[in-house]
Protein backbone atom coordinates (compact mmCIF):
# COMPACT_ATOMS: atom_id res chain seq x y z
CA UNK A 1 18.40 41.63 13.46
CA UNK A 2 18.61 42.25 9.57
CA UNK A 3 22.19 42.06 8.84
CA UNK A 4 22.88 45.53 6.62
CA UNK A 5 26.13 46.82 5.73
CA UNK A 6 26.84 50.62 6.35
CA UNK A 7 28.89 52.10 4.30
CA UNK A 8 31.29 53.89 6.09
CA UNK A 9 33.53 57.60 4.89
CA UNK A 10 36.93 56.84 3.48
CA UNK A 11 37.86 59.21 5.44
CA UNK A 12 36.78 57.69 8.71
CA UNK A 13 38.48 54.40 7.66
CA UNK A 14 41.66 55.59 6.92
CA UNK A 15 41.61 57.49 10.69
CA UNK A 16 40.36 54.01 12.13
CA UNK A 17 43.43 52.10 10.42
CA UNK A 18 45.79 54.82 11.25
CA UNK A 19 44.60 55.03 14.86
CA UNK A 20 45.06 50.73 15.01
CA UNK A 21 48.26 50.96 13.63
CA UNK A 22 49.38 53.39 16.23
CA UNK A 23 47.74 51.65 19.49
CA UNK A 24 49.85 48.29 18.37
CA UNK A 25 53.01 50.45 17.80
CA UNK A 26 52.63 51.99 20.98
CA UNK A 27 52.03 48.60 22.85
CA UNK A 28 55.41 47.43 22.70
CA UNK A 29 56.63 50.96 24.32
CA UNK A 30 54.24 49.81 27.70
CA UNK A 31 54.66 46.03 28.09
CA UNK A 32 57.47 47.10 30.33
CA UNK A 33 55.01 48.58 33.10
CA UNK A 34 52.89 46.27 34.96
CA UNK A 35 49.46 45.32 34.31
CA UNK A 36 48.49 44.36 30.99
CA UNK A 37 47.93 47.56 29.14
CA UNK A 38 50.02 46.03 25.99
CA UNK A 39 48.02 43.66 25.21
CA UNK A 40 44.75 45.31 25.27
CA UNK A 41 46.46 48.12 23.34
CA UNK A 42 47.26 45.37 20.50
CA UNK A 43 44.37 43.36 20.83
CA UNK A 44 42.67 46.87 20.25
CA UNK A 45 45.08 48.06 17.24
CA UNK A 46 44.43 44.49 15.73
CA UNK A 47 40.69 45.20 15.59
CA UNK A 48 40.67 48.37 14.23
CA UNK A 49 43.08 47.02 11.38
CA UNK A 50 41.70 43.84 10.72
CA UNK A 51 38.01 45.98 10.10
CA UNK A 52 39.69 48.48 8.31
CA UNK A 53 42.18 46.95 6.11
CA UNK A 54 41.50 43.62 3.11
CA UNK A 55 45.15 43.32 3.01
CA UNK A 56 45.12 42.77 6.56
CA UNK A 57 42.75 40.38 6.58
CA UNK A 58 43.69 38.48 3.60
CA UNK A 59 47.37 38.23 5.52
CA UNK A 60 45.45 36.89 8.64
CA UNK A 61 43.54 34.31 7.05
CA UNK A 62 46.51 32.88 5.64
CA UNK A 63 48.22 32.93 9.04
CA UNK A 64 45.30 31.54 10.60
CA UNK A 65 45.49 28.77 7.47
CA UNK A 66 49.08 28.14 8.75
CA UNK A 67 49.09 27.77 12.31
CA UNK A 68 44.97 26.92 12.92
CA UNK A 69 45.50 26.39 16.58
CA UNK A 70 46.85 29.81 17.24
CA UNK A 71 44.85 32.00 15.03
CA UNK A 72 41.77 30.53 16.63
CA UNK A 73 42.69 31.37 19.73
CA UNK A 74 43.32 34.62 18.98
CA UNK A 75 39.96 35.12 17.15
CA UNK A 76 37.96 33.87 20.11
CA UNK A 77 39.79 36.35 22.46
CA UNK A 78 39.04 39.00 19.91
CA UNK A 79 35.36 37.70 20.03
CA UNK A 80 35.40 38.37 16.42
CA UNK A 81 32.02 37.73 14.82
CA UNK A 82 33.44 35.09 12.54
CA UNK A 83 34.93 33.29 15.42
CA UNK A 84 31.93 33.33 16.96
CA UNK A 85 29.85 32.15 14.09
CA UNK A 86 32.39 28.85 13.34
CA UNK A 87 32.20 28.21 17.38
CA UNK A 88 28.63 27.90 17.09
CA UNK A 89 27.98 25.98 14.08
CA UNK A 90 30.77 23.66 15.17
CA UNK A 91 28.73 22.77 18.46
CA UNK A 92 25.29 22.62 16.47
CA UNK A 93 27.05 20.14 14.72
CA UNK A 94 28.58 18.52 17.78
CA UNK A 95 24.82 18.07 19.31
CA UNK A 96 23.54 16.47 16.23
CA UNK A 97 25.94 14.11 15.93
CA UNK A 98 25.59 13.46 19.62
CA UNK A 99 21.76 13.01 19.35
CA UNK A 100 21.39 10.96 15.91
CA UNK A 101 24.23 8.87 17.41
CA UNK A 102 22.21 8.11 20.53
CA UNK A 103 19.99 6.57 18.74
């Protein structure tokens, strides 16, 4: 699949960031109930953010710079397309080490 940016309205941004901003507001007000509704609401808000937002994303990448472990994590549980793309170049890399070391 060709990879091809669409540009998107301004106006349809802005709605997207506001509406993240609002679903991880709101997902402190229901971890309290049971089931885990706050977390998918946040995991959620943080999506729509983090595609919406470069200051949001330049802040994540230095959090993920700071503690590697956890931002990874979260990435991978956010199956963000990044995450997905180091995950599979690091096992390409993995099985070619493996195979020109079996030699």
């Amino acid at each position: 699949m060709p990879s091809v940016k669409a540009v998107r309205s301004p106006v349809l941004r802005f709605g997207q960031l506001v509406l993240g901003i609002v679903l991880i507001l709101s997902a402190p007000l229901l971890a309290p109930l049971p089931g885990p509704a706050g977390i998918f609401l946040f995991a959620g808000g943080m999506v729509l953010v983090l595609r919406n937002s470069r200051w949001a994303r330049l802040k994540w990448a230095r959090l993920k710079r700071r503690w590697p472990r956890t931002g990874h994590f979260v990435d991978r549980m956010m199956r963000r397309q990044s995450a997905m793309r180091r995950h599979e170049r690091a096992k390409a890399a993995k099985n070619t080490t493996v195979t020109t070391g079996a030699n």
